[in-house]
Protein backbone atom coordinates (compact mmCIF):
# COMPACT_ATOMS: atom_id res chain seq x y z
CA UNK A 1 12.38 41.83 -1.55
CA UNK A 2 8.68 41.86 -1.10
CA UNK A 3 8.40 39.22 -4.21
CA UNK A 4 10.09 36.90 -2.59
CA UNK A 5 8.79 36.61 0.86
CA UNK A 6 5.52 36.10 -1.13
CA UNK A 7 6.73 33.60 -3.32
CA UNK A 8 8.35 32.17 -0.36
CA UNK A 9 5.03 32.12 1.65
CA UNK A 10 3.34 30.78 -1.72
CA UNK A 11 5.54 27.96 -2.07
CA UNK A 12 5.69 27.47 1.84
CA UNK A 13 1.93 26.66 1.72
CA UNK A 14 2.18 24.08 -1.79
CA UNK A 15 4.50 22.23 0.51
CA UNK A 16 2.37 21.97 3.56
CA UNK A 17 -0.67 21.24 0.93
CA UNK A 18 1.36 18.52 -0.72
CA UNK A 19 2.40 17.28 2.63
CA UNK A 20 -1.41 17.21 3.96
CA UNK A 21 -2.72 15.56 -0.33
CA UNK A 22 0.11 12.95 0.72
CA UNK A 23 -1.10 11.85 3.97
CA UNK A 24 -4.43 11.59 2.67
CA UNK A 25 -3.53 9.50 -0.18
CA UNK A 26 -1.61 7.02 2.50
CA UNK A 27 -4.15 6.91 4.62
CA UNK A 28 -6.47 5.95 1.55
CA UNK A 29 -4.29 3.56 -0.08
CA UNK A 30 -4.10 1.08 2.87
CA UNK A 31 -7.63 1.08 3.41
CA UNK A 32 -7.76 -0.39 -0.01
CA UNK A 33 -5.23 -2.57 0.47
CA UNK A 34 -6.67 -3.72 4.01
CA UNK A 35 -10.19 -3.79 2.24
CA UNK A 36 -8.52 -6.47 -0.30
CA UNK A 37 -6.72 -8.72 2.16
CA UNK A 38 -10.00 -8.84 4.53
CA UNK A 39 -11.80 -9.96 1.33
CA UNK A 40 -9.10 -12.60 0.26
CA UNK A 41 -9.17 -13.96 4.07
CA UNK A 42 -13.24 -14.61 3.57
CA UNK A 43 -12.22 -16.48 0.10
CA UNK A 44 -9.53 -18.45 1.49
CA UNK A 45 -11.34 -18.94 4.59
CA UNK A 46 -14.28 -20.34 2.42
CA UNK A 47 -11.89 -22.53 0.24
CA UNK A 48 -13.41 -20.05 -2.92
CA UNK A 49 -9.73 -19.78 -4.38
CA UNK A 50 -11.67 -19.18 -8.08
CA UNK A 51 -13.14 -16.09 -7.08
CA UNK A 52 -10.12 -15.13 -4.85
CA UNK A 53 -7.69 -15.33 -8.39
CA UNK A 54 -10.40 -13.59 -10.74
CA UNK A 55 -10.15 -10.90 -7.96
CA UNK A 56 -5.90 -11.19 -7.79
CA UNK A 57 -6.10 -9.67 -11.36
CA UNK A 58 -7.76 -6.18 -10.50
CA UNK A 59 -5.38 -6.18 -7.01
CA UNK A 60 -2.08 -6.71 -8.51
CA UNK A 61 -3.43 -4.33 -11.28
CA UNK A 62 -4.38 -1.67 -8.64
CA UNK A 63 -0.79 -2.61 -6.84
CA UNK A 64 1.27 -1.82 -9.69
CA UNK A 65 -0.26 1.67 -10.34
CA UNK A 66 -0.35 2.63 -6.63
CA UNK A 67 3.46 1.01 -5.97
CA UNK A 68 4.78 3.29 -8.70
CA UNK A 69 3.30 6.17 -6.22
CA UNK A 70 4.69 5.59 -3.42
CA UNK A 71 8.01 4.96 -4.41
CA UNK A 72 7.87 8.50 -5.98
CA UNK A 73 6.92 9.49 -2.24
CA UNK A 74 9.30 7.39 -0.07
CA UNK A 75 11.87 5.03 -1.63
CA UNK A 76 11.92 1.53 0.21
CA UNK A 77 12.39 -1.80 -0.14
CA UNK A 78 9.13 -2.66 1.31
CA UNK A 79 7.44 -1.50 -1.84
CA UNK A 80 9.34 -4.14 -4.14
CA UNK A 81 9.12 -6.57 -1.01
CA UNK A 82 4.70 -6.57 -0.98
CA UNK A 83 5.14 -6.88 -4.92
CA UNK A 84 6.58 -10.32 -4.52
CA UNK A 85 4.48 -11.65 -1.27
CA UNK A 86 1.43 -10.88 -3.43
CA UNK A 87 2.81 -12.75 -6.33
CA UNK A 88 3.57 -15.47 -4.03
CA UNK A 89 -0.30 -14.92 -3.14
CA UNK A 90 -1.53 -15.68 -6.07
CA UNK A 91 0.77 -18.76 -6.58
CA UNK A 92 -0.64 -20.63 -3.73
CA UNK A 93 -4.42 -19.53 -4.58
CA UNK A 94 -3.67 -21.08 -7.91
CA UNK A 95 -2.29 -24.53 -6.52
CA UNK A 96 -5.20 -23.96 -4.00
CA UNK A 97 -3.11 -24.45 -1.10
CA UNK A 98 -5.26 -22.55 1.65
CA UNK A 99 -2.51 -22.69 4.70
CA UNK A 100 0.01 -21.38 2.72
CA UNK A 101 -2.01 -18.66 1.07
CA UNK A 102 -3.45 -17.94 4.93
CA UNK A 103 0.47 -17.06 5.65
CA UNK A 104 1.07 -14.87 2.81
CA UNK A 105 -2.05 -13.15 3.61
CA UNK A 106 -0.65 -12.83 7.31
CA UNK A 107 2.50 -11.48 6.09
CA UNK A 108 1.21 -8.99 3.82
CA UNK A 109 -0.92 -7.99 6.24
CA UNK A 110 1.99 -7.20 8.54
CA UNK A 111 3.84 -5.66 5.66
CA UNK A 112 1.25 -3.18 5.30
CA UNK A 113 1.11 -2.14 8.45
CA UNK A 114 4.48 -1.53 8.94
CA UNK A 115 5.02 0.10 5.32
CA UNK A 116 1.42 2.78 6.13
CA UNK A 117 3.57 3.97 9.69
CA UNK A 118 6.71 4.50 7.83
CA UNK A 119 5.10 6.48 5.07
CA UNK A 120 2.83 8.41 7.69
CA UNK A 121 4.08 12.15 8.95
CA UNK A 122 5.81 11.42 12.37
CA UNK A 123 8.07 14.14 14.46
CA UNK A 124 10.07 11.42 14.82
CA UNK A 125 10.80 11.56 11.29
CA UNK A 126 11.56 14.81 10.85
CA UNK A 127 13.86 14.97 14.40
């Protein structure tokens, strides 16, 4: 009996230390992805669509790796749904269509937002 109220307790805490690792890596993750869209604002602000696609490559890169995470933490749409608005991104830097690409930017913008506070702890989640 003793056994497992200690192996209880130990995998009590792995949760709660997972749970704490998990918020972290949100938190992280969208300050990347905030840090990216603030620097493809100054490009397309500037008309620099060049260095705004030689720096889509290591984005949608770093999107694919850190997609395939948090689906493994939270299944949603949203996940597939940035995929394609940054594809969509890069279609309109290409063609060098600056209001277009200013939307996309808007709209992923928004998107991560709303996809960081579903994927952050909340009581209302749990309730």
């Amino acid at each position: 009996m003793k056994q497992a109220k200690i192996v209880a307790a130990v995998l009590f805490l792995l949760l709660i230390g997972f749970g704490i690792g998990e918020q972290f890596y949100v938190k992280k993750t969208f300050r990347t992805f905030d840090s990216y869209a603030e620097y493809f604002e100054e490009k397309i602000n500037s008309a620099d669509y060049e260095a705004a696609e030689l720096t889509m490559d290591e984005f949608e890169n770093w999107w694919d790796k850190t997609s395939t995470v948090l689906e493994s933490l939270a299944h949603n749409r949203d996940i597939k749904t940035v995929t394609q608005e940054i594809s969509q991104l890069r279609g309109f830097l290409t063609v060098k269509s600056g209001s277009d690409a200013k939307v996309s930017l808007i709209t992923l913008k928004a998107m991560s937002k709303n996809l960081e506070q579903l994927l952050q702890f909340r009581w209302e989640h749990i309730i």
